[in-house]
C-alpha atoms as a PDB file:
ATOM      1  CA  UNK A   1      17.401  -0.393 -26.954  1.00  0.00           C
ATOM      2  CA  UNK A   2      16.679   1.688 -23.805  1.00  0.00           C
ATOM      3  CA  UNK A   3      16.036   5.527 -23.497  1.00  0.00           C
ATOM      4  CA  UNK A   4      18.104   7.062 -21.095  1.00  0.00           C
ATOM      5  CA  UNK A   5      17.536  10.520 -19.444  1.00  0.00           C
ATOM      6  CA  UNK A   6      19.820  11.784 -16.907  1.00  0.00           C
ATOM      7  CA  UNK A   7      19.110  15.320 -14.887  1.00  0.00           C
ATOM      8  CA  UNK A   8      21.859  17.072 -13.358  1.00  0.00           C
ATOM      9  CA  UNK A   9      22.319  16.335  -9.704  1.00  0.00           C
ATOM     10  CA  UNK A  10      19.037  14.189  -9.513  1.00  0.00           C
ATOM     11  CA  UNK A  11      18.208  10.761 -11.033  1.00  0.00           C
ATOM     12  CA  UNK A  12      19.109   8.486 -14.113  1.00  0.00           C
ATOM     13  CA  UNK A  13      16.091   7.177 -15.478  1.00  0.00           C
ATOM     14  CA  UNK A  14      15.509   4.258 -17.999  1.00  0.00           C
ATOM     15  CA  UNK A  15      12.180   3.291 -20.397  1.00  0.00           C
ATOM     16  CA  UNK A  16      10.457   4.830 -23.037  1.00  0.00           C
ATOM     17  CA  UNK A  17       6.805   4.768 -22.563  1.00  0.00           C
ATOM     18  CA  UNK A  18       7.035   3.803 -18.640  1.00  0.00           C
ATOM     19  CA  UNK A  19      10.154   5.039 -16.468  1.00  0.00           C
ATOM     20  CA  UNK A  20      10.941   1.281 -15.639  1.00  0.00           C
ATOM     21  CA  UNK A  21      14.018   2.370 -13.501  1.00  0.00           C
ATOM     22  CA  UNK A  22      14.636   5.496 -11.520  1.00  0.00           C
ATOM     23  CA  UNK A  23      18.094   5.893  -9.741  1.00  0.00           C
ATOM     24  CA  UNK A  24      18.572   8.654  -7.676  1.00  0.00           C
ATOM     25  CA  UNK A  25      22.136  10.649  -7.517  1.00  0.00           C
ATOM     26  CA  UNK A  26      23.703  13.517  -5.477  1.00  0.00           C
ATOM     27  CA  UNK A  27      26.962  14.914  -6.846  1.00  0.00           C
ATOM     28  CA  UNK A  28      27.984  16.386  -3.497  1.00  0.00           C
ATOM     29  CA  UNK A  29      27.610  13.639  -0.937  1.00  0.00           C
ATOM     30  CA  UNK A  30      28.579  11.105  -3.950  1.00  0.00           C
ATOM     31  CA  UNK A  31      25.575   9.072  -2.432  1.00  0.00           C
ATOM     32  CA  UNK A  32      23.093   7.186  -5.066  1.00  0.00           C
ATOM     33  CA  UNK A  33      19.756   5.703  -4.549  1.00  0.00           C
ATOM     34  CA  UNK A  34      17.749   3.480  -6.158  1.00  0.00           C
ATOM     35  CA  UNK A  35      14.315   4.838  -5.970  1.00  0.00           C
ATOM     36  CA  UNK A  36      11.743   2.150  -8.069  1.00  0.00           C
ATOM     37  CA  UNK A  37      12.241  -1.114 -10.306  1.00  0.00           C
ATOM     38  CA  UNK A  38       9.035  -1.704 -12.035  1.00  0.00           C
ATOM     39  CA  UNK A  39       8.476  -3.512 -15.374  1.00  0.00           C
ATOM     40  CA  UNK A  40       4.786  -5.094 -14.696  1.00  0.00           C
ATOM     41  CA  UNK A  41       3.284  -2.140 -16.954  1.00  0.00           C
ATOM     42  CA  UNK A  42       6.105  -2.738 -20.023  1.00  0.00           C
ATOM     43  CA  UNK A  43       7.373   0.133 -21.864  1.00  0.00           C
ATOM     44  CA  UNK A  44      10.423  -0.432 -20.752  1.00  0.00           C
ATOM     45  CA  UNK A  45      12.208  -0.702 -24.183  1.00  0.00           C
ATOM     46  CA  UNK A  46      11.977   0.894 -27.424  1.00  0.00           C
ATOM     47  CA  UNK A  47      11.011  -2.528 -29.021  1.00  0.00           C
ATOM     48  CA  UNK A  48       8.512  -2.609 -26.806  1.00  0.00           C
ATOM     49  CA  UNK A  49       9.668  -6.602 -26.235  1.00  0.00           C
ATOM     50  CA  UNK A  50       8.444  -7.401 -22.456  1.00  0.00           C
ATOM     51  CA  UNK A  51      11.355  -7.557 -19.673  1.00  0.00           C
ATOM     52  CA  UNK A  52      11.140  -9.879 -17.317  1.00  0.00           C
ATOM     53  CA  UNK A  53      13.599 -11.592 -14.577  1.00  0.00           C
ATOM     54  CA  UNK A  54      17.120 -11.891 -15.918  1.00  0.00           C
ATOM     55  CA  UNK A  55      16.633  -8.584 -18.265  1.00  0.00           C
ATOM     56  CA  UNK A  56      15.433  -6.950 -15.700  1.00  0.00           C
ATOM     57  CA  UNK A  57      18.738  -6.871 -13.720  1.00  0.00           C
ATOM     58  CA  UNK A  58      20.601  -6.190 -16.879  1.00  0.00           C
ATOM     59  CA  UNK A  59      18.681  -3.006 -17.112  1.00  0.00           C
ATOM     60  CA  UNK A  60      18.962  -2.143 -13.878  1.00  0.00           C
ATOM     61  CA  UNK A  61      23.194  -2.852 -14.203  1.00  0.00           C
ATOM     62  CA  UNK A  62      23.215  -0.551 -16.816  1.00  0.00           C
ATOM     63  CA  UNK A  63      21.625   1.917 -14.491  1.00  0.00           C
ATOM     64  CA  UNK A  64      24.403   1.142 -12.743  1.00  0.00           C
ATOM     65  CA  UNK A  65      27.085   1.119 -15.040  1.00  0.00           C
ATOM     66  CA  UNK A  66      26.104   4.397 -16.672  1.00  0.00           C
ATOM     67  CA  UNK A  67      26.171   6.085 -12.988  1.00  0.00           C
ATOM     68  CA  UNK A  68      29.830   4.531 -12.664  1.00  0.00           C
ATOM     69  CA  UNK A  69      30.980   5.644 -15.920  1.00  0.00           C
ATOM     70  CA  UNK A  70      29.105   9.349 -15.350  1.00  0.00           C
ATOM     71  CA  UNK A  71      29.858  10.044 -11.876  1.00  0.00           C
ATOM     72  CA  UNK A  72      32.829   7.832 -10.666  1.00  0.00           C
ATOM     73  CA  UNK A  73      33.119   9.201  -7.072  1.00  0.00           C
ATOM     74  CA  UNK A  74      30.054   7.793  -6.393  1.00  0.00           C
ATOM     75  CA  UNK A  75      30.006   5.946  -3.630  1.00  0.00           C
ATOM     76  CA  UNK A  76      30.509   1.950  -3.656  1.00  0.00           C
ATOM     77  CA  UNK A  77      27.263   1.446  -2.000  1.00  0.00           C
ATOM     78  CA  UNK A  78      23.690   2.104  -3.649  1.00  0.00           C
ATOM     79  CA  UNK A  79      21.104   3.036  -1.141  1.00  0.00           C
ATOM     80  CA  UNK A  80      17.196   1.293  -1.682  1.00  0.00           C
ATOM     81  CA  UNK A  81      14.437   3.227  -1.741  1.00  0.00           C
ATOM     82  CA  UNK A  82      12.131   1.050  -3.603  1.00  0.00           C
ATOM     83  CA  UNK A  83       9.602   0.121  -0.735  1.00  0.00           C
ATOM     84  CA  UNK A  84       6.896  -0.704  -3.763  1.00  0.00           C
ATOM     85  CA  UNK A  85       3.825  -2.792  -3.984  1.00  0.00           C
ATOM     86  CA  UNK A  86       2.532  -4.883  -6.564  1.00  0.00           C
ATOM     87  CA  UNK A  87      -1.059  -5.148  -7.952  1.00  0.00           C
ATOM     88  CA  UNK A  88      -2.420  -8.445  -7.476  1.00  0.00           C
ATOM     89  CA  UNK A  89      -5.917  -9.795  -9.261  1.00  0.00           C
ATOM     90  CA  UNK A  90      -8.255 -11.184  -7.595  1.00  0.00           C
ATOM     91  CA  UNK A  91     -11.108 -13.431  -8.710  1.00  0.00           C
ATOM     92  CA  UNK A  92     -13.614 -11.204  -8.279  1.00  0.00           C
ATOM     93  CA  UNK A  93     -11.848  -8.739 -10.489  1.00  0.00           C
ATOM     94  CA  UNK A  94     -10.424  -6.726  -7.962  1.00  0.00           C
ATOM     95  CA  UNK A  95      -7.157  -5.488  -7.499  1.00  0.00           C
ATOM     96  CA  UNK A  96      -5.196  -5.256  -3.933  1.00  0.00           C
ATOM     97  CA  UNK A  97      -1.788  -4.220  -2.896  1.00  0.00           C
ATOM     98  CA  UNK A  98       0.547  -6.390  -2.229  1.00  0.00           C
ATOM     99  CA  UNK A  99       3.678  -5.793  -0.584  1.00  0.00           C
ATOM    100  CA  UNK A 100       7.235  -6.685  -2.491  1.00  0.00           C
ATOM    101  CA  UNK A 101       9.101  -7.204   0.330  1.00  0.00           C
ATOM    102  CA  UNK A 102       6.891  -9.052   2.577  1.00  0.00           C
ATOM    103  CA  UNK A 103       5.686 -11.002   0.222  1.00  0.00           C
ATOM    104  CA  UNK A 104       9.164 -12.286  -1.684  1.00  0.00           C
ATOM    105  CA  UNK A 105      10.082 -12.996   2.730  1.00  0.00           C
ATOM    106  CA  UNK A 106       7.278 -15.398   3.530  1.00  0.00           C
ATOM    107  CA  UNK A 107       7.630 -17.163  -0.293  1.00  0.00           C
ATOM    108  CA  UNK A 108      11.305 -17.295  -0.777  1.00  0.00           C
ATOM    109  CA  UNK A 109      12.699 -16.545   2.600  1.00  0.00           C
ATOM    110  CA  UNK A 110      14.375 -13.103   0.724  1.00  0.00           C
ATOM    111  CA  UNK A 111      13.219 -10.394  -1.223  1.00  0.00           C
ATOM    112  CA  UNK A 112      13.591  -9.560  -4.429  1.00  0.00           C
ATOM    113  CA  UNK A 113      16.472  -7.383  -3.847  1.00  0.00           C
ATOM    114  CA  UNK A 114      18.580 -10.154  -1.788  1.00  0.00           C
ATOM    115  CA  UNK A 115      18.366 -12.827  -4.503  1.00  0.00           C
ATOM    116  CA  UNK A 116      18.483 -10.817  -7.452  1.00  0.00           C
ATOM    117  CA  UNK A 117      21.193  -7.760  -6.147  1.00  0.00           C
ATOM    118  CA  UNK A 118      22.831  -9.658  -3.032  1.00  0.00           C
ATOM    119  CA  UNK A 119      21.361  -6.952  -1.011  1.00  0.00           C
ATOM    120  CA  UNK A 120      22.115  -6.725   2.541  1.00  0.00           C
ATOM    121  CA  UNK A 121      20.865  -4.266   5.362  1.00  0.00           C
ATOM    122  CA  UNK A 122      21.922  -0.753   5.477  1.00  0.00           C
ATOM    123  CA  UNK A 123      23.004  -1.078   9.187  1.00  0.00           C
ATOM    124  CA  UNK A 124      24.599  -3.997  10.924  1.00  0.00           C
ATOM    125  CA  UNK A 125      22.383  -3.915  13.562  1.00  0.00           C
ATOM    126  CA  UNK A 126      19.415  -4.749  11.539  1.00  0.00           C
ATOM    127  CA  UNK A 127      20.740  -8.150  10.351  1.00  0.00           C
ATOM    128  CA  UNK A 128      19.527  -9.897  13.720  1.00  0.00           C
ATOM    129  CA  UNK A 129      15.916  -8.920  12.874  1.00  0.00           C
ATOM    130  CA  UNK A 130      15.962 -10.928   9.397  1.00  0.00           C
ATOM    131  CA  UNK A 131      18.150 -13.630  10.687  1.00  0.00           C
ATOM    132  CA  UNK A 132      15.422 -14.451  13.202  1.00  0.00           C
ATOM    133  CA  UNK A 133      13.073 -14.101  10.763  1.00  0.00           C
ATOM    134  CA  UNK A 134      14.661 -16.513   8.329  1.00  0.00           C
ATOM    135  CA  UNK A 135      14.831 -19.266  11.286  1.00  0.00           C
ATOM    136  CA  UNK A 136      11.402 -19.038  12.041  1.00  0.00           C
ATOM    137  CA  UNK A 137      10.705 -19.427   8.484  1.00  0.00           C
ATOM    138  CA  UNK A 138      12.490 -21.878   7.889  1.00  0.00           C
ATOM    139  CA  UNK A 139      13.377 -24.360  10.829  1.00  0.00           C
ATOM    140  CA  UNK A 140      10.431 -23.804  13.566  1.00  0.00           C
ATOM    141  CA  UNK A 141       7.438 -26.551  13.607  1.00  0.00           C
ATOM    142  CA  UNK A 142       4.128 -24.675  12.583  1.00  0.00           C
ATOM    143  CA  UNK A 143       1.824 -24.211  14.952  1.00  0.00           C
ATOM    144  CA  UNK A 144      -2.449 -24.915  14.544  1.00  0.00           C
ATOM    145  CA  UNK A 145      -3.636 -24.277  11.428  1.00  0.00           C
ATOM    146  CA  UNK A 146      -4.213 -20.325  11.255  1.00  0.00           C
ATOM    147  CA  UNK A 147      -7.447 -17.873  10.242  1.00  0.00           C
ATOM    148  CA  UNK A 148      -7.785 -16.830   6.615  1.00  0.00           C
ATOM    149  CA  UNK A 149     -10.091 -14.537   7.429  1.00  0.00           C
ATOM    150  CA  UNK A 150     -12.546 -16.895   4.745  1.00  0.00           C
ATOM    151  CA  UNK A 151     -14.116 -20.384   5.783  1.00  0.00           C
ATOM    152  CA  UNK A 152     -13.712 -21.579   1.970  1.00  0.00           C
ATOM    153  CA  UNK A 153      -9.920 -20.088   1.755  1.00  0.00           C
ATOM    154  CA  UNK A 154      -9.660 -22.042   5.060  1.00  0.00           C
ATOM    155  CA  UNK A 155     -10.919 -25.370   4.093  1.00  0.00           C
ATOM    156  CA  UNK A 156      -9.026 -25.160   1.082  1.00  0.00           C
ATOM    157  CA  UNK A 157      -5.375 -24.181   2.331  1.00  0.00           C
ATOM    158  CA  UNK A 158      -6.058 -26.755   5.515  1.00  0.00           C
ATOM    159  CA  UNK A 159      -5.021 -29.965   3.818  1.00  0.00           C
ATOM    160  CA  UNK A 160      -1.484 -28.525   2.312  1.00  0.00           C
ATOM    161  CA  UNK A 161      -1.154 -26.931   5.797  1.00  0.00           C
ATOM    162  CA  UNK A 162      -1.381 -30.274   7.721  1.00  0.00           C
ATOM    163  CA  UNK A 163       0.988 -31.984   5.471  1.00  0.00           C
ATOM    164  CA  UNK A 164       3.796 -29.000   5.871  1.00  0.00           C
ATOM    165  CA  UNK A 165       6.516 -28.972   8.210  1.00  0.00           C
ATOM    166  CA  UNK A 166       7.605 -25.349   8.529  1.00  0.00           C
ATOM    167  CA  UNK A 167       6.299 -22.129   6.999  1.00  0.00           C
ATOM    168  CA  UNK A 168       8.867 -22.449   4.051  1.00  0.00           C
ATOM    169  CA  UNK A 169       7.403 -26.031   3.070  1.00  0.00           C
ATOM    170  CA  UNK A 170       3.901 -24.473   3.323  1.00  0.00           C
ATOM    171  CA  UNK A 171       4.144 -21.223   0.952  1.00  0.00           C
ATOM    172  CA  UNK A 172       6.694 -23.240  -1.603  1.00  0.00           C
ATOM    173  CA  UNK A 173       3.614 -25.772  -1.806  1.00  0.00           C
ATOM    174  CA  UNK A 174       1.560 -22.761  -2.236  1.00  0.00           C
ATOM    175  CA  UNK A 175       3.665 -21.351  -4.931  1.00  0.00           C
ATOM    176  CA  UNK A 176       4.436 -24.566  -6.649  1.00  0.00           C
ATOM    177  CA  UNK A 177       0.494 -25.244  -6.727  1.00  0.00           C
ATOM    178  CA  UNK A 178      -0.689 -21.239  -7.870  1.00  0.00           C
ATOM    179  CA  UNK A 179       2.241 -19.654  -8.906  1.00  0.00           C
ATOM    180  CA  UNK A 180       1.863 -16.038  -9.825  1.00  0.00           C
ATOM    181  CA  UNK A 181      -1.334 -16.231  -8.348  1.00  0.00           C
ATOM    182  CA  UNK A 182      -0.075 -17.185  -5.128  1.00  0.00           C
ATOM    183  CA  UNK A 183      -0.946 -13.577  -4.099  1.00  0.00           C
ATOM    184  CA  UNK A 184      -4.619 -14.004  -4.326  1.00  0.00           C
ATOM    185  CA  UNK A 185      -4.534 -17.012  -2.064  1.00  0.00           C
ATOM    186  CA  UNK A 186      -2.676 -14.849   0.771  1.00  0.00           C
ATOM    187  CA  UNK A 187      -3.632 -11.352  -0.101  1.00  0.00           C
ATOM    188  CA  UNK A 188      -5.877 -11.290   3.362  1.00  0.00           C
ATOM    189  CA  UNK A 189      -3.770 -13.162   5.522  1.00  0.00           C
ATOM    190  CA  UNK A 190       0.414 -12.712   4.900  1.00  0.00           C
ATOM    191  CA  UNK A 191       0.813  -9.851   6.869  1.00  0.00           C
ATOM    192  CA  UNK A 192      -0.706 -11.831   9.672  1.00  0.00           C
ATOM    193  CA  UNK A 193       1.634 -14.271   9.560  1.00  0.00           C
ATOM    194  CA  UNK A 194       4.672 -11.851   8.823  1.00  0.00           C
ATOM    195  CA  UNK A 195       4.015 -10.094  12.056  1.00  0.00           C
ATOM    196  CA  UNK A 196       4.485 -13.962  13.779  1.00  0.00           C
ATOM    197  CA  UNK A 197       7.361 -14.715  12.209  1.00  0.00           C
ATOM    198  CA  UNK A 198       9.110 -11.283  12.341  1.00  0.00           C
ATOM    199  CA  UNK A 199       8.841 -10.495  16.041  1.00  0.00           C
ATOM    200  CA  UNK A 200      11.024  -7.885  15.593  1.00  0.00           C
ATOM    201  CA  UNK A 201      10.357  -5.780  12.574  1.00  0.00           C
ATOM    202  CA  UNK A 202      12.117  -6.058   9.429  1.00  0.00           C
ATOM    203  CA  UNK A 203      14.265  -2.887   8.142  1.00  0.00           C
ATOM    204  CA  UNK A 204      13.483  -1.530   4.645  1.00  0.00           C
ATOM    205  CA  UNK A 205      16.652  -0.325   4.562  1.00  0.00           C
ATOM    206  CA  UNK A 206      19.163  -1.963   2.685  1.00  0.00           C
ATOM    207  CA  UNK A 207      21.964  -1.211  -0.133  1.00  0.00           C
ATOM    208  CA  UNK A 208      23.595  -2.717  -2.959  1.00  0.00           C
ATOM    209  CA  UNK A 209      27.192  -3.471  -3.419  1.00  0.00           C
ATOM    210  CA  UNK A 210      28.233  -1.886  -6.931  1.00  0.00           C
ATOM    211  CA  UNK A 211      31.809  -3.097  -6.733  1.00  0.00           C
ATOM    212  CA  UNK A 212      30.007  -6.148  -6.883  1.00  0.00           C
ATOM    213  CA  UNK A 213      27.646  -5.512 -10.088  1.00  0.00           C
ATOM    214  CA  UNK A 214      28.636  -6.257 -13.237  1.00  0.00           C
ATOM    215  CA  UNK A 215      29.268  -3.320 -15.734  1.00  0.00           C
ATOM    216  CA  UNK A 216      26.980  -3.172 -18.775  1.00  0.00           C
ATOM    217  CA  UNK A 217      28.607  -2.735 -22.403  1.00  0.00           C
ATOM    218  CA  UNK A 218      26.541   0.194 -23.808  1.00  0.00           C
ATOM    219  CA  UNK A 219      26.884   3.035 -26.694  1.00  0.00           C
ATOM    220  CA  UNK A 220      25.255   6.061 -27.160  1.00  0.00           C
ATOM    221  CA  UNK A 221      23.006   5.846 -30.630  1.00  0.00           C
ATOM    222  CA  UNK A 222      21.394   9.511 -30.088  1.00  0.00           C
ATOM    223  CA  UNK A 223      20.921  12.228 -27.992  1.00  0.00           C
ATOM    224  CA  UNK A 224      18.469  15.203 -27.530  1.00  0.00           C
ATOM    225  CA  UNK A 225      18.422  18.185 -25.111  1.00  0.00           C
ATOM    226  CA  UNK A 226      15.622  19.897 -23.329  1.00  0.00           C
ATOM    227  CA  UNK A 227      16.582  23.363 -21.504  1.00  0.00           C
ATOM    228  CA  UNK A 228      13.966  24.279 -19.007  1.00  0.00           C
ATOM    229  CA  UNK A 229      15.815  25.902 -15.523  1.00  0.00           C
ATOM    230  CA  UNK A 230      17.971  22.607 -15.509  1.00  0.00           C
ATOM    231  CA  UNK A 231      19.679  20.350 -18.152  1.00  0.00           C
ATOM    232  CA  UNK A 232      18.060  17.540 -18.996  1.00  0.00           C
ATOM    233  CA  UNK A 233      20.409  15.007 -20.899  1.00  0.00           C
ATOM    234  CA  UNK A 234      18.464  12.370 -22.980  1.00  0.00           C
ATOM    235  CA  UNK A 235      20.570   9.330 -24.625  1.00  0.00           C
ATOM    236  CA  UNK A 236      19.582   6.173 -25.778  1.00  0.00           C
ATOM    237  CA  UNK A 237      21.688   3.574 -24.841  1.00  0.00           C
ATOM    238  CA  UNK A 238      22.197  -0.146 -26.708  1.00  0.00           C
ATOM    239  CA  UNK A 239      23.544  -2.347 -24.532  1.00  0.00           C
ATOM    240  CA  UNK A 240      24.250  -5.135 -26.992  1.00  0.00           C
ATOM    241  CA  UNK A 241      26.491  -3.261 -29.317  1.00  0.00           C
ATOM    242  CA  UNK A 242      29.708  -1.852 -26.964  1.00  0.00           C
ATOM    243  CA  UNK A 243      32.193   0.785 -28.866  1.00  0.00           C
ATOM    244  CA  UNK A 244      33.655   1.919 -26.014  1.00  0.00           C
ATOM    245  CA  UNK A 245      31.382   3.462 -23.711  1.00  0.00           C
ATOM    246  CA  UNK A 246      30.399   7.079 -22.927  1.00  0.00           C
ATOM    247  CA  UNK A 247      33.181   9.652 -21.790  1.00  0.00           C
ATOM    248  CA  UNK A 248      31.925  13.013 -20.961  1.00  0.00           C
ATOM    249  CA  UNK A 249      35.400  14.601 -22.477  1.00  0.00           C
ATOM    250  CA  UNK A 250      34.203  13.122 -25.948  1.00  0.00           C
ATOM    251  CA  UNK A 251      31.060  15.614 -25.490  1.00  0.00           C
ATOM    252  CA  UNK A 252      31.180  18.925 -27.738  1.00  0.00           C
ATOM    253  CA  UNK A 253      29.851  22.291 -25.892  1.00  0.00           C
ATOM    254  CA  UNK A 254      28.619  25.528 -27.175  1.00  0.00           C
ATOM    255  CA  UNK A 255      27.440  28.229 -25.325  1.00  0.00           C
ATOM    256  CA  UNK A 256      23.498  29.438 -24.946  1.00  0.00           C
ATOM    257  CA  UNK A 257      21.608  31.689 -23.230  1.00  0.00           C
ATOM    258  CA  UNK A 258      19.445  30.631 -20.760  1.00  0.00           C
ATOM    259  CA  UNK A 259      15.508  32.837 -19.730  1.00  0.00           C
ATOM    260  CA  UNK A 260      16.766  34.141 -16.319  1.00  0.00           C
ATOM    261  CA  UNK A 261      19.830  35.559 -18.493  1.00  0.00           C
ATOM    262  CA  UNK A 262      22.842  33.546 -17.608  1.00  0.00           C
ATOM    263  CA  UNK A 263      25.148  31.725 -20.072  1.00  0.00           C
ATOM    264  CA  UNK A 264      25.711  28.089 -19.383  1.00  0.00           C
ATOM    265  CA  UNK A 265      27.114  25.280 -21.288  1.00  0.00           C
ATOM    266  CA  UNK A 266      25.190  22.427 -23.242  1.00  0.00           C
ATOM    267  CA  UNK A 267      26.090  19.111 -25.063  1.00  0.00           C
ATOM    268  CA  UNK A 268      25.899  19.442 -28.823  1.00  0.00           C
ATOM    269  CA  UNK A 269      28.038  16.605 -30.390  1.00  0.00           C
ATOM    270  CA  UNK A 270      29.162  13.395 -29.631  1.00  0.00           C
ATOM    271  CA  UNK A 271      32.058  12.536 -30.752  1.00  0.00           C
ATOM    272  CA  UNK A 272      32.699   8.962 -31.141  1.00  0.00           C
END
C-alpha cells in the first residue's frame, strides 16, 4: 500500500518514508505538473518492498488517476518538471551526478520519460532538436576515437569503439558489457559527446498525455487530517483491492475553528 497526501491547490504526493512521487496541481489554471519520480532511496511503500521499473509507472498512474478522479478539469496534458540527476558510484567510492535525461539519450536514444510515459515535447518546435539528435545517434558513422579525459578509460573503451558502427552500437555495447554501472564508465565524458550529437540543444520541456495513461484501481483504507493554515488531506491508497474509487461527495464534513478565527470545513468520515 501507498500513503497518499494531497494539499489543497498544491501537489499530490506518494511514499511513506521517502516522497517517491510529487505531482504538482493548480485548481485555477486546471494545469498539473509532475515535479520528481525517484525510487533509488526506497520508502516508497508501506511494505517497504523495493519498486522498481514496471511498479514504478503504476505508482506514478495512480498519481495520475487520483488527480483525475480529484480534480477532473484538469487539463489532458501533465507538464514535466522532473529535470533530476542520479547518484552514480564510482570505484573510488565517490559519488557524481549524473544527468537522467542525458544519460537515458546517449544509452537508449530516449529518456526515461519517452519510453516509459510516451512523452513528447511541450512545444512543436522543439521536436526538430531531438529528431536530429536521434539521427546522429543512431545512423551517422563515428568519427576518431574520442578523449576520456583518462589514458586507462581510453585504452579500455578503444577496442569496443573500433568495432562500433554508430554511437547507438557503441553505448548498447557499453551497457550490455557494465550495465548499471555504465555510468561510471562515462561519468567524465557523456556530456562531451551529448554536446556533438545535439548541435542544437535538447528541450527539458515535455508533457504527458493522461488521456493516454491508464487509470489505477485504488480504495481508500484510512485517512488522517493535519490543520496548520491549509488542509492537508492524508489517505492511504491500495491499489490492488478496487471498491469503487474515491468520490469527494462520499466525504462527511463538520465544521472547526481555525487560529486566525475563521470557520472552515474538514473531512471527518468516509463513507464507503
Amino acid at each position: 500500500m501507498f500513503q497518499v497526501k494531497i494539499t489543497n491547490r498544491s501537489y499530490i504526493s506518494i511514499g511513506t518514508k521517502q516522497n517517491c512521487v510529487q505531482i504538482g496541481y493548480n485548481t485555477y489554471t486546471n494545469e498539473g505538473t509532475l515535479d520528481w519520480l525517484g525510487t533509488e532511496k526506497g520508502g516508497c511503500e508501506q511494505e517497504d518492498k523495493n519498486i522498481r521499473g514496471d511498479a514504478t509507472v503504476s505508482m506514478t498512474d495512480l498519481g495520475f488517476t487520483i488527480l483525475r478522479k480529484l480534480y477532473p478539469g484538469i487539463q489532458n496534458w501533465i507538464k514535466l518538471r522532473d529535470s533530476s540527476k542520479f547518484a552514480c558510484n564510482l570505484p573510488d567510492g565517490n559519488r557524481v551526478p549524473i544527468s537522467n535525461m542525458i544519460y537515458n539519450l546517449l544509452l537508449h536514444g530516449e529518456t526515461y520519460y519517452q519510453k516509459r510515459f510516451h512523452a513528447v515535447p511541450l512545444y512543436d518546435e522543439a521536436v526538430p532538436a531531438y529528431t536530429m539528435f536521434y539521427d546522429e545517434w543512431v545512423s551517422n558513422p563515428l568519427p576518431p576515437m574520442f578523449s576520456c579525459h583518462n589514458d586507462d578509460l581510453s585504452d579500455m573503451l578503444t577496442p569496443i569503439y573500433e568495432r562500433s558502427n554508430t554511437w547507438r552500437e557503441f553505448f548498447q555495447e557499453l551497457y550490455k558489457m557494465y550495465d548499471r554501472k555504465t555510468c561510471a564508465v562515462v561519468h567524465s565524458w557523456y556530456l562531451d559527446i551529448y554536446g556533438k550529437l545535439a548541435k542544437v540543444p535538447i528541450t527539458t520541456d515535455w508533457k504527458i498525455d493522461l488521456t493516454t495513461r491508464p487509470m489505477i484501481p485504488f480504495e481508500i483504507t484510512s485517512k488522517n487530517n493535519s490543520i496548520n493554515n491549509y488542509t492537508r488531506k492524508t489517505y492511504t491508497y491500495d491499489p490492488y483491492n478496487f471498491s469503487g474509487g474515491y468520490y469527494p461527495s462520499l466525504i462527511k464534513y463538520k465544521n472547526y475553528v481555525r487560529s486566525n478565527g475563521k470557520t472552515r470545513k474538514r473531512p471527518t468520515t468516509h463513507v464507503s
